[in-house]
Structures are given as C-alpha cells and as structure tokens.
C-alpha atoms as a PDB file:
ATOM      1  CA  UNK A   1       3.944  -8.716 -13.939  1.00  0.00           C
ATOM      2  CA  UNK A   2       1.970  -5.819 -15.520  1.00  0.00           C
ATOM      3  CA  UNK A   3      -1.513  -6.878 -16.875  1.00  0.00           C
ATOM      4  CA  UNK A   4      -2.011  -4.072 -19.237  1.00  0.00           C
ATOM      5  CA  UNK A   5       1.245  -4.422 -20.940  1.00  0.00           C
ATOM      6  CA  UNK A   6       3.251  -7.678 -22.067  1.00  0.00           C
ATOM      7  CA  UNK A   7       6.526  -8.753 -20.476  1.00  0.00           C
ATOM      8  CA  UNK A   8       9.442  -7.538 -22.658  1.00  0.00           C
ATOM      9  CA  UNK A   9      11.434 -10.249 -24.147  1.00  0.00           C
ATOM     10  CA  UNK A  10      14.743 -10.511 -26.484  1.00  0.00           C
ATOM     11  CA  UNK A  11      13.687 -11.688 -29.820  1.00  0.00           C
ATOM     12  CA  UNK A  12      17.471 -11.635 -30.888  1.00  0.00           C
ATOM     13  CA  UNK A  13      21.170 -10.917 -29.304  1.00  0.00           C
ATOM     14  CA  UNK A  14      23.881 -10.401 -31.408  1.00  0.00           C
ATOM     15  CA  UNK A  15      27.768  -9.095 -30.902  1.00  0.00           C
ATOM     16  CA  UNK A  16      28.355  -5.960 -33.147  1.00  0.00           C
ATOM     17  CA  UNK A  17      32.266  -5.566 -33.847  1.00  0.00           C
ATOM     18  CA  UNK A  18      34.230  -6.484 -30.445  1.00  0.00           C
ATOM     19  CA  UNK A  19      32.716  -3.424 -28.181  1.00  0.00           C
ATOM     20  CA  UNK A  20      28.522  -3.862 -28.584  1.00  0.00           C
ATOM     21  CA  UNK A  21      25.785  -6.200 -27.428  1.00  0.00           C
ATOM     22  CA  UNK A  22      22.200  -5.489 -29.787  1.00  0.00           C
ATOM     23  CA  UNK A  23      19.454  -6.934 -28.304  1.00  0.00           C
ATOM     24  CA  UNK A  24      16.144  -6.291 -30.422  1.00  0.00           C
ATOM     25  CA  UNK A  25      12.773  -6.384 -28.208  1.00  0.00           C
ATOM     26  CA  UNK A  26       9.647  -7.898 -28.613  1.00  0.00           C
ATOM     27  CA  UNK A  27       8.160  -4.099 -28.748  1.00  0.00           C
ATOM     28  CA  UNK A  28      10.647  -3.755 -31.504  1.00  0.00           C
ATOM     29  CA  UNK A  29      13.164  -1.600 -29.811  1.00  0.00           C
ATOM     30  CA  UNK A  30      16.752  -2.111 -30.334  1.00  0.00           C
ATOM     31  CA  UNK A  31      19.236  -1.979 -27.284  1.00  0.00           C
ATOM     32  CA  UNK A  32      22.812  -1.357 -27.875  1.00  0.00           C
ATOM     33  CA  UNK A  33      25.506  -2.363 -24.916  1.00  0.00           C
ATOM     34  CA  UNK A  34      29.055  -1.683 -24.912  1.00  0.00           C
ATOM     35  CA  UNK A  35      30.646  -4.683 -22.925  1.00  0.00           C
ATOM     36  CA  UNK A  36      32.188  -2.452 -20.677  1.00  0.00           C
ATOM     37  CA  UNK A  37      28.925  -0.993 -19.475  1.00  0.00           C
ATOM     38  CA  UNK A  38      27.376  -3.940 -18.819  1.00  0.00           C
ATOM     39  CA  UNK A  39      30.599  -5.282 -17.071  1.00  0.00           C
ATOM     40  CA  UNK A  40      30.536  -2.040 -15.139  1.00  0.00           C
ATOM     41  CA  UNK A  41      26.868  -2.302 -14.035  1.00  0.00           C
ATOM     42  CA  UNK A  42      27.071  -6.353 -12.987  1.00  0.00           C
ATOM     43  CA  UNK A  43      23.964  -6.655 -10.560  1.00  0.00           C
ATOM     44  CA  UNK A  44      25.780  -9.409  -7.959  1.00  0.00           C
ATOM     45  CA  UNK A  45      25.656  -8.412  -4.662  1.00  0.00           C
ATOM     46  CA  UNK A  46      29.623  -8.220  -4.478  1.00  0.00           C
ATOM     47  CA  UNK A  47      30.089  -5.635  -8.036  1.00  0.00           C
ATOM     48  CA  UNK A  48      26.639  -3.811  -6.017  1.00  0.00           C
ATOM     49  CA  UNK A  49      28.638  -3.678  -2.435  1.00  0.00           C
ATOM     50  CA  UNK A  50      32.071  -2.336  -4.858  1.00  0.00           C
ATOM     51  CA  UNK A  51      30.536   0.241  -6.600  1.00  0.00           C
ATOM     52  CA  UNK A  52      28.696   1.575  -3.262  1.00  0.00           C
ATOM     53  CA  UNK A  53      32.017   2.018  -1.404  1.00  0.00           C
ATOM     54  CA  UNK A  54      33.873   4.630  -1.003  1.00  0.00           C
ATOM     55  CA  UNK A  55      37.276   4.587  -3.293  1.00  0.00           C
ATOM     56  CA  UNK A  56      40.513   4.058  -1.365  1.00  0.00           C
ATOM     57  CA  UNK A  57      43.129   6.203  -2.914  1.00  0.00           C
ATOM     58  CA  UNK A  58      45.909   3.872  -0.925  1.00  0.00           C
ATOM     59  CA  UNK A  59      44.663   0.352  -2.737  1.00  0.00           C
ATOM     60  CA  UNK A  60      47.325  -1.281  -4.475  1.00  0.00           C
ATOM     61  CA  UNK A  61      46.534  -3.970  -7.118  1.00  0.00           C
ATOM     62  CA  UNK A  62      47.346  -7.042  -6.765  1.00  0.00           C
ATOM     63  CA  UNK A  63      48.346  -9.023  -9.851  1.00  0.00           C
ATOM     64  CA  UNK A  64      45.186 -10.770 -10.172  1.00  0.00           C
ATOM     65  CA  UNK A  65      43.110  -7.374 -10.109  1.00  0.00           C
ATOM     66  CA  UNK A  66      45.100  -6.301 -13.314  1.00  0.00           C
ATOM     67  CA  UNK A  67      43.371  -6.655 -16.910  1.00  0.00           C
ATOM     68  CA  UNK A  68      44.919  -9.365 -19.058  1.00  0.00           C
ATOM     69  CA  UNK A  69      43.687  -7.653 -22.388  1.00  0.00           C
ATOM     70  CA  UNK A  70      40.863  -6.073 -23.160  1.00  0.00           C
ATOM     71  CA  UNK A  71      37.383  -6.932 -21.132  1.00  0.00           C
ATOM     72  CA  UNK A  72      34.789  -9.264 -23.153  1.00  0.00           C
ATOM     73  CA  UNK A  73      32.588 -11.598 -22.674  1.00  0.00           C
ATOM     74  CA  UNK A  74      33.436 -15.404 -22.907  1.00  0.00           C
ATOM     75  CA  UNK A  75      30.223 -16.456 -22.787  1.00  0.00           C
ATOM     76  CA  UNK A  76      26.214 -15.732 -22.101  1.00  0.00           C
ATOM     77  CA  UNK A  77      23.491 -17.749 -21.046  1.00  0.00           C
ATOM     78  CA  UNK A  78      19.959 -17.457 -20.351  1.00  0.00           C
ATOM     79  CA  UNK A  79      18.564 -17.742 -16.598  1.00  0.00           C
ATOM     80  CA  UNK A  80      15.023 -19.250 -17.307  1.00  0.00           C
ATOM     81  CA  UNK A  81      12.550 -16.908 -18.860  1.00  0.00           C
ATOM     82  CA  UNK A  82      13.693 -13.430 -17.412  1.00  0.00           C
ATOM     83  CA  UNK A  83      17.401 -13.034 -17.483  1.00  0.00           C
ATOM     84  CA  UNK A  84      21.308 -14.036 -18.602  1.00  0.00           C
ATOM     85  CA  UNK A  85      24.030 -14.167 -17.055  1.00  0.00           C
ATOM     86  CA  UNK A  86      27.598 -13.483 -18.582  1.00  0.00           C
ATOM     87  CA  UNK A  87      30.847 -14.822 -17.997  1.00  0.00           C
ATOM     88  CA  UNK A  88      33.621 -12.516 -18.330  1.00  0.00           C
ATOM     89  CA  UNK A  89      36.954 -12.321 -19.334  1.00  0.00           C
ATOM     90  CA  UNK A  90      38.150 -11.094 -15.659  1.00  0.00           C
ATOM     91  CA  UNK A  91      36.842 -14.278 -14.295  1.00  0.00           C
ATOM     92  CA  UNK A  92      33.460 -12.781 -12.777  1.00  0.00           C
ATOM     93  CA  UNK A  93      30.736 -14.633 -13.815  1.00  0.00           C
ATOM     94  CA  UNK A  94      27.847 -14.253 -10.755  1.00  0.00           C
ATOM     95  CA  UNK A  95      25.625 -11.560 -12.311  1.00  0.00           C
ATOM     96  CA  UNK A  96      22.297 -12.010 -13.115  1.00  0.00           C
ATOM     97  CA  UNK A  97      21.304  -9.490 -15.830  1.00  0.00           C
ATOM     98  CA  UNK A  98      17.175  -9.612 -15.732  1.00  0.00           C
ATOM     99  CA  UNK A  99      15.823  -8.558 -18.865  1.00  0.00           C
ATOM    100  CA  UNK A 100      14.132  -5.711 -17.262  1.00  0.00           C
ATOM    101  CA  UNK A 101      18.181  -4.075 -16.169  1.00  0.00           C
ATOM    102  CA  UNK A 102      19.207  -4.965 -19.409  1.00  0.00           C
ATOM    103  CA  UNK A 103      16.469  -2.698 -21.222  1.00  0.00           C
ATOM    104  CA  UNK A 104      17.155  -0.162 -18.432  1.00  0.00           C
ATOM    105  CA  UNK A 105      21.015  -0.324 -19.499  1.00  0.00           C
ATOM    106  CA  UNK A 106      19.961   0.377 -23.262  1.00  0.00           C
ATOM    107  CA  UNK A 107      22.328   2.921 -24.565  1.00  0.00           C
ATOM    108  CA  UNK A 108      21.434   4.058 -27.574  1.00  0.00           C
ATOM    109  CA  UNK A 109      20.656   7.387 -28.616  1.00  0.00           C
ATOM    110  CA  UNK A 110      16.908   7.133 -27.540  1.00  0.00           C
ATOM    111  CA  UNK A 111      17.465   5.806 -24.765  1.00  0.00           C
ATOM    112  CA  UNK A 112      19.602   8.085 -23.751  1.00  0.00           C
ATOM    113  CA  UNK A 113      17.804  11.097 -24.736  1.00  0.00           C
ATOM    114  CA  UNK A 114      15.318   9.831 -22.743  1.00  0.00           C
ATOM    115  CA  UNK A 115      17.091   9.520 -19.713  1.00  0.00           C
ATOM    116  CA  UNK A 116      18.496  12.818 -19.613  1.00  0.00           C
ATOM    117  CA  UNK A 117      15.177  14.270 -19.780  1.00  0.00           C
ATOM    118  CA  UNK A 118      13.302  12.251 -17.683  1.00  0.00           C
ATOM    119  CA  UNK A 119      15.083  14.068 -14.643  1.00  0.00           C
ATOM    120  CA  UNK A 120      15.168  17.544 -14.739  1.00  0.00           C
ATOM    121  CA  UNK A 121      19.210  18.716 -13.950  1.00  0.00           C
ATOM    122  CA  UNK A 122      19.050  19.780 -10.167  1.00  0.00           C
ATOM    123  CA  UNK A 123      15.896  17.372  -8.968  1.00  0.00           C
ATOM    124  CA  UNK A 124      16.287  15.925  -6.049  1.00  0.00           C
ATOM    125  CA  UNK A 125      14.468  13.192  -4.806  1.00  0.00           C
ATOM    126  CA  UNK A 126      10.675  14.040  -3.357  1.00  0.00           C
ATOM    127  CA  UNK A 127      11.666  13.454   0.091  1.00  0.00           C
ATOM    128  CA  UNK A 128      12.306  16.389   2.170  1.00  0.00           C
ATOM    129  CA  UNK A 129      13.219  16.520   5.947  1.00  0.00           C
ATOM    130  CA  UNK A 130      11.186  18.441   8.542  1.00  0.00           C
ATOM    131  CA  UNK A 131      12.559  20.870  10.157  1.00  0.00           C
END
C-alpha cells in the first residue's frame, strides 16, 4: 500500500439504466462501467488465458456458448476490503474485480481522455533489443 496516498475505496455503487455500473470514490471521482466492459475484462485466470489466445476462425458454438438475452449482472459482492466479484448472466462468476482494476476500467470521459494521452500514438514499450 502507498504511504503518501490513501487506498481508494467505493463510497457508493449504483446500476444506472440496464447498461452502467457508477461507482463514486473516496477521492470523489465517479467511475462509469458498461456491463459489457467489465464482463469483457473479467480478471480470472480462464477469461485472462481466452482473451490472450489467438481467435480460431473454425470454432463453432456450442449451444451453451450462445447468449440467452442480453449480458447483466445477477449479482455483486464484496471480496473483503479490496475487491467484488460479479456473477453474471452467462453463468461466469470466478472474477475477482480489485478495486484498483475497477478504477483502472473507469470509462468515463476523463478517464478516457486520460488514457489516450497518457501514451503517445506509436510508443512502444522502453525495451529495445541489441543488435
């Protein structure tokens, strides 16, 4: 934990309409989640080990890998002092969302302003092989 500044925590957590998660900050900030971006970015190690490999153009579904109505959440609990976790409508319920991915997540306009400026367009990372 950071000594110079205090740990981040949810003060509140409300649904907006069917599509958003607001979470407001102790630092006052206001997160906004759509429930499909949250869904998207589950932290378990199988949604990590999904998104990391490569997509097979020859999968076929199989019944129980097709949506039955829209994706939401069915219910979310805390995990002690630093995280949720949120059962979905899919079934998939082994994510642990800590509160620092969540605020990482954040998708409002700020937030996202921020992001895109943070890394200049064309950076690449600071590692750079010798020849």
């Amino acid at each position: 934990m950071n000594a110079t500044r205090p740990q981040l925590r949810p003060v509140s957590l409300r649904k907006e309409g069917d599509e958003f998660l607001l979470i407001e900050w102790s630092d006052g900030h206001v997160s906004r989640h759509t429930w499909r971006n949250l869904r998207s970015n589950c932290p378990c190690a199988s949604c990590r080990e999904e998104r990391q490999r490569p997509p097979d153009p020859f999968h076929i579904l199989k019944p129980h890998e097709i949506p039955r109505g829209p994706l939401r959440p069915v219910a979310m609990k805390p995990v002690g002092y630093y995280a949720y976790t949120i059962a979905w409508s899919d079934g998939h319920s082994t994510g642990i969302y800590t509160f620092d991915l969540l605020r990482s997540l954040c998708e409002c306009p700020q937030c996202v302003n921020n992001s895109t400026t943070q890394s200049p367009p064309g950076s690449t990372s600071s590692f750079m092989p010798q020849s």
